[in-house]
Every structure is written in structure tokens, then in C-alpha cells.
Protein backbone atom coordinates (compact mmCIF):
# COMPACT_ATOMS: atom_id res chain seq x y z
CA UNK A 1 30.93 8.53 19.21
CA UNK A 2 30.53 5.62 21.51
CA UNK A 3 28.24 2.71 22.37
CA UNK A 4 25.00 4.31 23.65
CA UNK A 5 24.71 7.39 21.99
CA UNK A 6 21.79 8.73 20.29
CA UNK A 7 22.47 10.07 15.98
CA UNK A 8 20.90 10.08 12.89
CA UNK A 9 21.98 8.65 9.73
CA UNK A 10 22.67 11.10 7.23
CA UNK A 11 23.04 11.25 3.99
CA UNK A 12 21.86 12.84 0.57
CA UNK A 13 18.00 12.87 0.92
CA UNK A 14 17.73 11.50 -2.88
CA UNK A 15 19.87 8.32 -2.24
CA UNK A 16 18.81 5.31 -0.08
CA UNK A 17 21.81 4.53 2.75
CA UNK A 18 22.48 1.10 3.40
CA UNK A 19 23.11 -0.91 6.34
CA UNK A 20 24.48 -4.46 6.31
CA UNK A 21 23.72 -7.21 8.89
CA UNK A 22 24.30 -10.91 9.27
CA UNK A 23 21.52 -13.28 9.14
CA UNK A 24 22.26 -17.18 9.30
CA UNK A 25 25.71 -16.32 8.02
CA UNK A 26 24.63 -14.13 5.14
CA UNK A 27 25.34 -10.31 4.86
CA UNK A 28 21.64 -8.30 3.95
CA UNK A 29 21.76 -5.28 2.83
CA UNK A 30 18.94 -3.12 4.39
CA UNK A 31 17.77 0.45 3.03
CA UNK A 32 18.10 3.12 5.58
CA UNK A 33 16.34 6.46 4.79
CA UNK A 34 18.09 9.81 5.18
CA UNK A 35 17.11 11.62 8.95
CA UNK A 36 16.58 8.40 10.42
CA UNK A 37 17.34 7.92 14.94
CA UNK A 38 19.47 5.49 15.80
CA UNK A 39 21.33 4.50 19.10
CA UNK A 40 25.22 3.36 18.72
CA UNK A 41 25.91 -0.52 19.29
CA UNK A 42 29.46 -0.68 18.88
CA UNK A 43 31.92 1.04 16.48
CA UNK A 44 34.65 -0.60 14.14
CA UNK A 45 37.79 1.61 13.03
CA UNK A 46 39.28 -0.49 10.33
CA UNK A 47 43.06 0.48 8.40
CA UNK A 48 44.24 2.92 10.71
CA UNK A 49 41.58 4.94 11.56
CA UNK A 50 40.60 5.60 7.62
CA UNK A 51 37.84 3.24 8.10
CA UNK A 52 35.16 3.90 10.44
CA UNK A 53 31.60 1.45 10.49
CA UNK A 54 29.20 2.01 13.06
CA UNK A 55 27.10 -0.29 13.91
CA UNK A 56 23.63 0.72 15.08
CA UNK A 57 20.15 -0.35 16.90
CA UNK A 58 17.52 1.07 14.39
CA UNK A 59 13.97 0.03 13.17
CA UNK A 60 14.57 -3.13 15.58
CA UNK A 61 17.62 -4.56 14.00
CA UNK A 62 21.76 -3.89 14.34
CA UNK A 63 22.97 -2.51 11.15
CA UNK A 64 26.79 -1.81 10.15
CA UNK A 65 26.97 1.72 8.32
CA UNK A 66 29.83 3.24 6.78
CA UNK A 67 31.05 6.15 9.75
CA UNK A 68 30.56 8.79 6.94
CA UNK A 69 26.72 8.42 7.19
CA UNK A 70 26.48 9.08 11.32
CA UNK A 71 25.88 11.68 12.88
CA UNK A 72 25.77 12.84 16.35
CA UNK A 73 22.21 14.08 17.37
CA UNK A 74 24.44 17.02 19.73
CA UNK A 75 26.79 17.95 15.99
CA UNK A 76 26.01 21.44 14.94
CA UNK A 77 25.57 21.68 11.07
């Protein structure tokens, strides 16, 4: 995955996913629902590559979501 690509955040359709941002210095939480396009801004591996946050253009803002919830739109399955 890299900067640019087109995926979907994914997740169990019965639970919200959330997205974090910064605004004036504060971390928001925003609620992200399941199936939803995105386009990759920039992605984070954090503690050895057990960590993964992705952080994404969607609904008009940047969000940082857990690598877990991304998915490739070309990823069979």
C-alpha cells in the first residue's frame, strides 16, 4: 500500500471504525462506516513493522486508521 492508492475501510459492518485527526493540536476521533473509498495519504509502520496506521483522504478530511481496517480496492476476498 502506498501514497495514492485507492481502498476501502473495512471492518465488521455492526461496529463504527474510527479515524483520528489533529485539529488545533487536539486528536478527534471521527466515525468511519464499514465499505467506505478512500485514497492513501501516507502510511506509518510503528514497533517494527507490528504497527501499521494509514492515514487517508476520505469524506474531505485526513484520517489515521489502524492498518488492520484498509484494504486495497485490487485485494481479492
Amino acid at each position: 500500500m502506498q501514497p495514492g492508492d485507492l481502498v476501502f475501510i473495512m471492518g465488521d459492518p455492526s461496529w463504527p471504525i474510527f479515524g483520528t485527526r489533529l485539529v488545533d493540536g487536539l486528536s478527534c476521533t471521527e466515525t468511519i462506516t464499514h465499505g467506505t473509498p478512500a485514497l492513501v495519504v501516507d502510511v506509518d509502520i510503528l514497533d517494527h513493522a507490528t504497527t501499521v496506521y494509514v492515514e487517508v483522504l476520505v469524506q474531505g478530511m485526513t484520517l489515521w486508521v489502524p492498518g488492520g481496517f484498509v484494504k486495497a480496492s485490487n485485494e481479492d476476498g
